[in-house]
Every structure is written in C-alpha cells, then in structure tokens.
Protein backbone atom coordinates (compact mmCIF):
# COMPACT_ATOMS: atom_id res chain seq x y z
CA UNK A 1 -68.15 159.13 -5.63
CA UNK A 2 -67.32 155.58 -5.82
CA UNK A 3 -66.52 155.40 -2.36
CA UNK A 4 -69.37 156.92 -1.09
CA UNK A 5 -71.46 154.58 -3.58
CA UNK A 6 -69.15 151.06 -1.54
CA UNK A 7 -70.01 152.88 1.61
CA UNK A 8 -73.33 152.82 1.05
CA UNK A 9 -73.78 149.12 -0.65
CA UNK A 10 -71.89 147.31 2.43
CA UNK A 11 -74.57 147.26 4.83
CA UNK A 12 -76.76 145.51 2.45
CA UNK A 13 -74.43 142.93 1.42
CA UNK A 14 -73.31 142.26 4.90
CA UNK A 15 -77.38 141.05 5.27
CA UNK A 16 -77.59 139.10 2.27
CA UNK A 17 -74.22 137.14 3.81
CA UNK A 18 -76.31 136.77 6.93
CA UNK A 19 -79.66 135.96 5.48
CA UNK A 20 -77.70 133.34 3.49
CA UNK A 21 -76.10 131.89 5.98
CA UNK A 22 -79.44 131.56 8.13
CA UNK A 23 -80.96 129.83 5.22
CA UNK A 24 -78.26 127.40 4.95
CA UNK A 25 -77.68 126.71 8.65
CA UNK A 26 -82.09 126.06 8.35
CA UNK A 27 -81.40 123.78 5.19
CA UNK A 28 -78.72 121.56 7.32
CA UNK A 29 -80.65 121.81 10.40
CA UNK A 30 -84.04 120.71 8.42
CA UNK A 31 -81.81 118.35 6.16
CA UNK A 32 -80.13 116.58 9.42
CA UNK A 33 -83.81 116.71 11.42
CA UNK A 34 -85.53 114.76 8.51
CA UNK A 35 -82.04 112.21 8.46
CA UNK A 36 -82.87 111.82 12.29
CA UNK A 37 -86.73 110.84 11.45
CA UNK A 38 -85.74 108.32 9.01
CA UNK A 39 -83.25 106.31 11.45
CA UNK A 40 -86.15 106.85 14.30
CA UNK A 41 -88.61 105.41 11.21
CA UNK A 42 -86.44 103.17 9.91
CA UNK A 43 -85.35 101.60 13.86
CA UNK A 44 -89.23 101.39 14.70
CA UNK A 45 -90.06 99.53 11.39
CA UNK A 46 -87.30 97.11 12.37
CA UNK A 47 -88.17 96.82 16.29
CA UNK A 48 -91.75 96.23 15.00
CA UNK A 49 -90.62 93.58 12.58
CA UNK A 50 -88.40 92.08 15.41
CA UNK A 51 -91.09 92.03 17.72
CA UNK A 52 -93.50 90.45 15.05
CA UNK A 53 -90.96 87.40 14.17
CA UNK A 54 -90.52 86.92 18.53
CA UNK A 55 -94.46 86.78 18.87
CA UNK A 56 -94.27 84.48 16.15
CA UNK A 57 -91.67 82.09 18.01
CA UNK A 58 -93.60 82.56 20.81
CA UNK A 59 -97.53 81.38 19.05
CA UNK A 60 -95.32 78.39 17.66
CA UNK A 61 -93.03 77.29 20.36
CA UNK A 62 -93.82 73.86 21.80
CA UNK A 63 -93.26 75.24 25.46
CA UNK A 64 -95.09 77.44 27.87
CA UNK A 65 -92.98 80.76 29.47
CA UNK A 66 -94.74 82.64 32.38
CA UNK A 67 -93.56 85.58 33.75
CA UNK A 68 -94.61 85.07 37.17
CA UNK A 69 -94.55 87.58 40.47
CA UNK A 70 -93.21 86.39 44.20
CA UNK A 71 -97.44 85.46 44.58
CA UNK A 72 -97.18 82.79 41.45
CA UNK A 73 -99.81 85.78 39.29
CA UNK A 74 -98.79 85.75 36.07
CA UNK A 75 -97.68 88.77 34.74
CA UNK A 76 -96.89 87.68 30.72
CA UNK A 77 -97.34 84.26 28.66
CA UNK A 78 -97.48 82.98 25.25
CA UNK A 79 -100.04 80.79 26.75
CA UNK A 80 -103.17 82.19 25.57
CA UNK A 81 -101.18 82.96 21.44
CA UNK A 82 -99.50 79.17 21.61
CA UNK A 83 -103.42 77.86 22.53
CA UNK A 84 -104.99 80.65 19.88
CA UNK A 85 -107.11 81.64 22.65
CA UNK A 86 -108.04 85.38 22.65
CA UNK A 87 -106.14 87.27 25.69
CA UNK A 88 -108.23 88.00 28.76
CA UNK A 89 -109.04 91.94 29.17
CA UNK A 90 -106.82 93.95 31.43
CA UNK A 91 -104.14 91.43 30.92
CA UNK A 92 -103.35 88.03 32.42
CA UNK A 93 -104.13 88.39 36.25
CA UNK A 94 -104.01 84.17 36.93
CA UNK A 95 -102.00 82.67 39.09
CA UNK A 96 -100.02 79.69 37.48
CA UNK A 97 -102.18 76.51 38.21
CA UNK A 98 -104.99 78.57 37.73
CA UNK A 99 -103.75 79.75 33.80
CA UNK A 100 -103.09 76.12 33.60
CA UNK A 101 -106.58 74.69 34.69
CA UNK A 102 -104.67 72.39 37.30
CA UNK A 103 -106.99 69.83 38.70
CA UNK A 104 -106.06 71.01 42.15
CA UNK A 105 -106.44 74.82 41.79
CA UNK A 106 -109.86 73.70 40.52
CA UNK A 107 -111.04 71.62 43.22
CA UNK A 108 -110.19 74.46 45.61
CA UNK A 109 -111.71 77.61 43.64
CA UNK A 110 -107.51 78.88 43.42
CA UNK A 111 -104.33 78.20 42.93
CA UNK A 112 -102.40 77.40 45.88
CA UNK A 113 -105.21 76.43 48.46
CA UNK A 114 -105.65 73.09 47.75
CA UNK A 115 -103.86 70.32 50.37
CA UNK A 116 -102.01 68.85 47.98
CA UNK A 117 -100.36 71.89 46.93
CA UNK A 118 -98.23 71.77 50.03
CA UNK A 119 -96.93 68.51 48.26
CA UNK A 120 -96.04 70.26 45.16
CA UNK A 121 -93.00 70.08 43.94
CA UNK A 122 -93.01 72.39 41.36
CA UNK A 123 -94.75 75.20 43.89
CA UNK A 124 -92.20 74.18 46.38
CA UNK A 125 -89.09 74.88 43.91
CA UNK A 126 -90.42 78.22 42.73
CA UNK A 127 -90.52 79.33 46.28
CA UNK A 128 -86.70 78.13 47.21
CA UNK A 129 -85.57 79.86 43.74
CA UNK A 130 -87.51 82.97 44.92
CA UNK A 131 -85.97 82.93 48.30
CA UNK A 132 -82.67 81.98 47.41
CA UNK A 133 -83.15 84.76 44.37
CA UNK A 134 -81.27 81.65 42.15
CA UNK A 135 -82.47 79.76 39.06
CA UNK A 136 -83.55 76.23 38.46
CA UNK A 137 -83.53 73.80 35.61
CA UNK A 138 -85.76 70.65 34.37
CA UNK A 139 -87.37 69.93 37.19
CA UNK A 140 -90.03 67.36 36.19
CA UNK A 141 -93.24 66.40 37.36
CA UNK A 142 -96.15 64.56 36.88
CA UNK A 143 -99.25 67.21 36.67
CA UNK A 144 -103.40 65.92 35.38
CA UNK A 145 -104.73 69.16 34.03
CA UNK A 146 -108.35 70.40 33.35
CA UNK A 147 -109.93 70.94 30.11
CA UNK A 148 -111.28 74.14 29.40
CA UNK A 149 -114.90 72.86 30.31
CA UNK A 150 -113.78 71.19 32.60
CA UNK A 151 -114.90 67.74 31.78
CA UNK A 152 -111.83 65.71 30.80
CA UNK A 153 -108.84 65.54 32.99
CA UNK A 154 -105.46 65.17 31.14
CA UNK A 155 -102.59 63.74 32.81
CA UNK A 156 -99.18 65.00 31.63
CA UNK A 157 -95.14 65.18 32.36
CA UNK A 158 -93.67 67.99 32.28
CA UNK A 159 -89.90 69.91 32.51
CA UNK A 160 -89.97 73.39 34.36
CA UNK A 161 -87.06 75.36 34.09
CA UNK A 162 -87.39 78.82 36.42
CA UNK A 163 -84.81 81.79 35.98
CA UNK A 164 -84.90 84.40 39.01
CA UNK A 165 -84.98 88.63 37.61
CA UNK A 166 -85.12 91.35 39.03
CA UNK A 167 -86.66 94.14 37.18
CA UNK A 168 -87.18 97.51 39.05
CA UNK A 169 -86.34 96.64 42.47
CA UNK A 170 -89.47 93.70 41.92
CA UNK A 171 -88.80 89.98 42.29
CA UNK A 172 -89.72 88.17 38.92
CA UNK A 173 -89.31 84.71 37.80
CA UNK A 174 -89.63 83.55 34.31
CA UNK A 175 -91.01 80.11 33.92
CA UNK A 176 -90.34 77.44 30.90
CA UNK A 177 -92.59 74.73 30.78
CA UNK A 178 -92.41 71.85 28.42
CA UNK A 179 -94.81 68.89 27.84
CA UNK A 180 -92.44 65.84 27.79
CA UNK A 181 -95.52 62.96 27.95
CA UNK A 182 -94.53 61.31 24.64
CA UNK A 183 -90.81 61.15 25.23
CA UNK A 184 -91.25 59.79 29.07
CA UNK A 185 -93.81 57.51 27.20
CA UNK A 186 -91.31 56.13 25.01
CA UNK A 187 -88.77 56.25 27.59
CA UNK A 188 -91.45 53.71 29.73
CA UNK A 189 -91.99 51.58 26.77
CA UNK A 190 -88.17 51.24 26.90
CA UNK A 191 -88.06 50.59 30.06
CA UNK A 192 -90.92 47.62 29.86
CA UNK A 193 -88.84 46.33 26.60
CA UNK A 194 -85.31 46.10 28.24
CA UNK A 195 -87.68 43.67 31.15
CA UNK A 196 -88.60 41.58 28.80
CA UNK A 197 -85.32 41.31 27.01
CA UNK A 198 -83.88 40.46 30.05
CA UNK A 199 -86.13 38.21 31.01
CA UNK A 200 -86.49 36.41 28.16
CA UNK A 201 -82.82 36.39 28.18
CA UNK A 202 -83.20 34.42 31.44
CA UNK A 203 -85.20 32.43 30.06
CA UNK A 204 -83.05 31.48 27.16
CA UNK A 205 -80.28 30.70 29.78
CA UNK A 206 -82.57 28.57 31.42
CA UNK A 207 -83.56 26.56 28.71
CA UNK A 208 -80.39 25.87 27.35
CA UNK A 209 -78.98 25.19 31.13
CA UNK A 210 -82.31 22.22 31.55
CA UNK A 211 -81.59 21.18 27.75
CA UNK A 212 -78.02 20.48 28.36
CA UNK A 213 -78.70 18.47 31.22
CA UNK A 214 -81.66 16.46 29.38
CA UNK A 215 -79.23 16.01 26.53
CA UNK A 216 -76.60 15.01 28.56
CA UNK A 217 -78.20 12.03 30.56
CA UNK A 218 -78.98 9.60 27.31
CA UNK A 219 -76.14 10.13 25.96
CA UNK A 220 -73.94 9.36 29.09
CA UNK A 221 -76.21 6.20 29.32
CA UNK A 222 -75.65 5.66 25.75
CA UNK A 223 -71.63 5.52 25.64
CA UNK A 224 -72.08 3.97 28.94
CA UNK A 225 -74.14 1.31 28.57
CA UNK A 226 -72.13 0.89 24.44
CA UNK A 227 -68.61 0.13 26.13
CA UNK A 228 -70.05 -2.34 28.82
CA UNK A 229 -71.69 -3.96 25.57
CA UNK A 230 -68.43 -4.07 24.22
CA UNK A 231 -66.82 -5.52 26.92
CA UNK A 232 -69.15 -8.40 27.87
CA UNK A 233 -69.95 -11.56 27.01
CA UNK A 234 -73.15 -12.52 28.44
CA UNK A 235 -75.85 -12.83 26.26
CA UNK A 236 -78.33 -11.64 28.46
CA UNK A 237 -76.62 -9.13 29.80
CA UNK A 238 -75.75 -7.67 26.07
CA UNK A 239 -79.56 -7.83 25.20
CA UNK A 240 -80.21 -5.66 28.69
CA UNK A 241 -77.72 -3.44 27.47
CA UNK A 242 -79.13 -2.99 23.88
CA UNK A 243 -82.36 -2.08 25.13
CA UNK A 244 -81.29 0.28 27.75
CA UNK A 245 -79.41 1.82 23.90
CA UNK A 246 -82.06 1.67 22.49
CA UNK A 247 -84.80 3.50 24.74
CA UNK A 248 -82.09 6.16 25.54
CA UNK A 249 -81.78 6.82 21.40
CA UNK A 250 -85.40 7.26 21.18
CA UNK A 251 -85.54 9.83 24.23
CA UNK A 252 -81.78 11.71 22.90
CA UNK A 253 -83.87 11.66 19.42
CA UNK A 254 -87.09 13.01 20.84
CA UNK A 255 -85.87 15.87 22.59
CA UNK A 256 -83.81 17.33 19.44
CA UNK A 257 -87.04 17.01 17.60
CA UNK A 258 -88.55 19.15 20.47
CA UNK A 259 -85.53 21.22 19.87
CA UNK A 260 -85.95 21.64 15.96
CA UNK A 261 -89.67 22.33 16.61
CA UNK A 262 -89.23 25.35 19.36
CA UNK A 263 -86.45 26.89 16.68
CA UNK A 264 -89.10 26.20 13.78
CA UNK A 265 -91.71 28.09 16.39
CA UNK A 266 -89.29 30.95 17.08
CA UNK A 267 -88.44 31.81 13.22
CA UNK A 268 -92.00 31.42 12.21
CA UNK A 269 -91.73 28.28 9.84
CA UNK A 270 -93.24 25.89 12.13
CA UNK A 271 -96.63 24.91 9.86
CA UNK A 272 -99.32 22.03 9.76
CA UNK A 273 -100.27 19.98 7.21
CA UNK A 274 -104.49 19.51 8.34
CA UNK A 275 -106.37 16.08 7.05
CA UNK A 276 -108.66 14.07 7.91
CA UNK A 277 -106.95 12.01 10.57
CA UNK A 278 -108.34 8.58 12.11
CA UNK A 279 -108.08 8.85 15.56
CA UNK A 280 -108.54 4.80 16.06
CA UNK A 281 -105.90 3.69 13.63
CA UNK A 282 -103.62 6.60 14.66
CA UNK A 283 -103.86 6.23 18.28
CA UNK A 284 -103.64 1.94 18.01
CA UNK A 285 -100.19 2.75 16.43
CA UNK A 286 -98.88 4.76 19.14
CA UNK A 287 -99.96 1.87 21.47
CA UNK A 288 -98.27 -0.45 18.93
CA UNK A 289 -94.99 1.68 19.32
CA UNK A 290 -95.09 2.72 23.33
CA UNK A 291 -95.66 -1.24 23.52
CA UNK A 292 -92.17 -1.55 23.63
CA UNK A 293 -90.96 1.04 26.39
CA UNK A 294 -93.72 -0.57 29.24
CA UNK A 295 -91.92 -2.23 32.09
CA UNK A 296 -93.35 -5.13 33.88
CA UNK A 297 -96.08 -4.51 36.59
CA UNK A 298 -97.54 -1.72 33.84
CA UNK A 299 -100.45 -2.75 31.20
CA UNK A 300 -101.07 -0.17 28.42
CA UNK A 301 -104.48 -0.23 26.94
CA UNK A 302 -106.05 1.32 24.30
CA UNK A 303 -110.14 1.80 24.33
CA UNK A 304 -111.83 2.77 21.02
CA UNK A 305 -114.71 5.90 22.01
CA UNK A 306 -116.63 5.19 19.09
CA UNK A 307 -116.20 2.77 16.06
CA UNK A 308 -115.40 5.87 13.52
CA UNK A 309 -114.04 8.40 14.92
CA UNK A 310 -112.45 11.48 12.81
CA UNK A 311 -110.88 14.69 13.07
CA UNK A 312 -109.59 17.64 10.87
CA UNK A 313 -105.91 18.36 12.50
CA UNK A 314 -102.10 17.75 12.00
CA UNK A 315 -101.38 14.20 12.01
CA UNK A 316 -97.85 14.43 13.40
CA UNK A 317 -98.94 16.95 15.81
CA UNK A 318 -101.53 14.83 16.96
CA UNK A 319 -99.44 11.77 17.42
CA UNK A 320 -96.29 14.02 19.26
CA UNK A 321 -98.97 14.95 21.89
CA UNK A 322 -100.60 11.61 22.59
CA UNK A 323 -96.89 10.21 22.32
CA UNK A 324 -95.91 13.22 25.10
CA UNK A 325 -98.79 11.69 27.15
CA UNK A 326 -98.31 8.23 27.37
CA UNK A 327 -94.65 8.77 28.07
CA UNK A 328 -95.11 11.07 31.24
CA UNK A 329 -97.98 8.42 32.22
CA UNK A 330 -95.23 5.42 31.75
CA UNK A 331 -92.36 7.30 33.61
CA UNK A 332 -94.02 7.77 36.23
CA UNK A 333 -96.05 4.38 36.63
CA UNK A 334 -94.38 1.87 38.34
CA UNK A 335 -97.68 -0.83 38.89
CA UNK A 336 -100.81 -0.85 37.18
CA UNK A 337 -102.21 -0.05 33.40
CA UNK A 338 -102.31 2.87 31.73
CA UNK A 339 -105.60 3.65 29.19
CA UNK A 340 -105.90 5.67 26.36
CA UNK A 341 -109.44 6.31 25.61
CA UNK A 342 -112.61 8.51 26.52
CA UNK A 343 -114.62 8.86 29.56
C-alpha cells in the first residue's frame, strides 16, 4: 500500500518541481529585465544630462562652430543658442556668409556670388582643406559683417580653424570661428606705442647728440681763450680775451638753464608764478643787459608801444623769450639795428 500510495504522489511532485522552477527562472528573467531598464534609464538620464551641460558650453562659448557640407550649407551651429536667437524651422539650411550676414553675401542676394568672394581667403582655404580632405588652423582675416536689419556694418578679425570629417561616406568640415577684434586692437595699439617709443627714443639721441655739441663749443672757447689769458701780457689783448669768457659763460649758462627747464617740463614740475608784469620796465632791462653782447655795425633799440603797458604772465618766462629773441636777431646781424617794439 505504501508503494502504490509513492507511485501515485510522484507525478504530482515532479510538476510542482517544474512549476517551481518556471516561476523562478520568470522571477530572474523579470528580476534581470527590470536591472536592464534601470542601466538603459539610468545611461539616458546621464546622456541627457551630458548633452544638457555640452549645449550649455556651446550657448556660452565665445566662438562660433559650423558644421558645414562640400557647398559651404551649414548643417549644425551654436550660432543661433550663442546669439539667443530662436532656431530657424526645418533646421539651419544657410550657407556660411549667409548665417553670418557677410556684407558680401548680402550685396549679392547669396553666399558665394559676390566678386569679391573669389578674393576670399577664408572661402579659398575651406575649399583646399576640402580637396586636400586635410585640416587647417587660425587662419585670420579681416571680415565687416551685417547687422540683423541690416543697417550697421561691423567690421571684425577673426581666427578660423577648419577640421576635415568624414561621416557616412559624406565630406564634412567643422568650422571654429573666433572674434579676435579686441586682442588685434591691442596688439595695434602696441604696435603704434613701440613707434613712438622708438621714435622718441631717436629723438632723445638726437637731443643729447646737438646738446653735446652746443655744450661743447663754449666751453672749448672758455679753457681756450682762459690759458691764452694766462699766458699773455697785453693788456688789450687780456681784456679781448675776458670778454670772449665772458659771453661764452653766459651762452654755457643759458643752455643748462634750457636744460633744467626741458627736465622740469618732462617730470611735470615746470610751473609759473603769474603777476602783473610791466612790459616797459621789463623789456628796457633786457635791452640794458643784451647792451653788452652787440658788436659794432649793430644798434639795439628799444620802442615803448604805449606809455603803460601791462600784462598778467610769468615774469621769467616772459623775459627768457624776449631774451631768446634778441639773441637769434644779434647772431645773426652783422650791420644795422635791431628794435624791440610794436608795429
């Protein structure tokens, strides 16, 4: 009886094995399915987050990439999302100059059929690279581009860098344009500042070159002119001598107070002491003191303009330029008179 009663009970356990085993082979299968998902979730949460942080390079970028085909139409661009412009429907179908409002393209109703777009060499390097199926890098260019009314024309400098693809058997080239005006600005201001250093650095060589010699000519008359003194014993010839001294300590004197007064104009400390000058009284005393330095043949007069006569200025200044006057007029006067006054 037992074994009849295990005969009998086998078939049915045998099932319950199976149907168990069915369930548990559905659990993993469900269990590994819904592990599959959550990668497949997980991976399209984090290419979507990936792709959100790229557009946001790409809106904040300070350069311009264009996808471009073999016929310059751009296929992609960050253009319109860098310029918060709203994308064009059906996708960008521009070509390049056209996308970029170039004054050219405008003038001829398209990209690429203006005459001056055989001249371009930004055109004519995207066509070599294409050819060539090779890359390029910073090629710049001067480019004047259109507003988007197209009332203001904007001129720029620019860097394009092009990298040849190949995607599907299809010729591609990705473009990278940046807008370099301000640093080829500063690199012209530069340029215009290293001129002028060196030209003032000319002039500086100049100046000291001419000073030198002007310095140098009184005082070889001066130790000149002091050892004959020393050496003779003519009376009139001593008194020639003194004079010649003399006249050649005044000039040596004058031009290092020219000297002190360009170094006072340089550093900014050069100032002026305004009164109430009288131009009689101070232009009889330059007569008084030139008096001295007129050769013979040469009278030097002085003619009063009106009997008060009075201005607000520098009194030293004044008297340096008169002075400055009277002894280019006496240096180069050899016969005659020489008058200060007012026609």
């Amino acid at each position: 009886k037992l074994s009849k009663h295990y005969k009998h009970s086998n078939p049915m356990s045998s099932l319950a094995i199976i149907i168990i085993i069915v369930l548990s082979a559905t659990l993993i299968y469900v269990w590994a399915k819904c592990q599959s998902l959550q990668k497949e979730v997980h991976s399209k949460e984090n290419k979507e987050t990936e792709l959100k942080k790229l557009a946001l390079v790409l809106q904040n970028i300070n350069a311009y990439f264009l996808l471009i085909d073999k016929d310059f139409v751009v296929c992609d661009t960050n253009y319109y999302s860098l310029n918060r412009l709203p994308v064009q429907v059906g996708g960008v179908t521009k070509r390049v100059g056209d996308l970029l409002h170039c004054r050219n393209a405008i003038a001829a109703g398209e990209c690429g059929q203006h005459e001056q777009c055989k001249l371009c060499c930004i055109r004519a390097s995207i066509g070599k690279a294409f050819y060539k199926k090779a890359s390029f890098k910073n090629l710049e260019a001067s480019m004047k581009l259109l507003s988007e009314d197209e009332m203001t024309v904007t001129p720029c400098d620019v860097s394009v860098s092009g990298t040849y693809l190949n995607i599907h058997g299809e010729d591609y080239m990705v473009l990278t344009v940046y807008d370099v005006t301000e640093l080829k600005n500063a690199q012209r201001l530069l340029a215009i500042e290293k001129e002028h250093s060196i030209s003032a650095e000319k002039l500086k060589s100049a100046f000291i070159a001419n000073m030198s010699h002007e310095v140098r000519t009184p005082l070889n008359a001066i130790v000149g002119f002091s050892s004959l003194l020393a050496e003779t014993d003519s009376r009139n010839e001593r008194q020639e001598y003194i004079k010649i001294v003399q006249e050649n300590n005044e000039l040596l004197l004058q031009l290092i107070s020219d000297i002190l007064d360009l170094s006072k104009i340089e550093a900014g400390t050069f100032n002026f002491v305004y009164t109430n000058v009288d131009v009689n009284e101070t232009c009889a005393e330059i007569i008084k003191s030139m008096s001295m330095k007129v050769s013979k043949g040469v009278e030097l007069i002085f003619e009063e303009p009106f009997p008060e006569c009075y201005i607000y200025t520098d009194k030293n200044r004044f008297t340096q330029v008169i002075s400055n006057f009277i002894n280019n007029a006496l240096k180069f006067t050899q016969q005659g008179c020489i008058t200060l006054g007012y026609e």
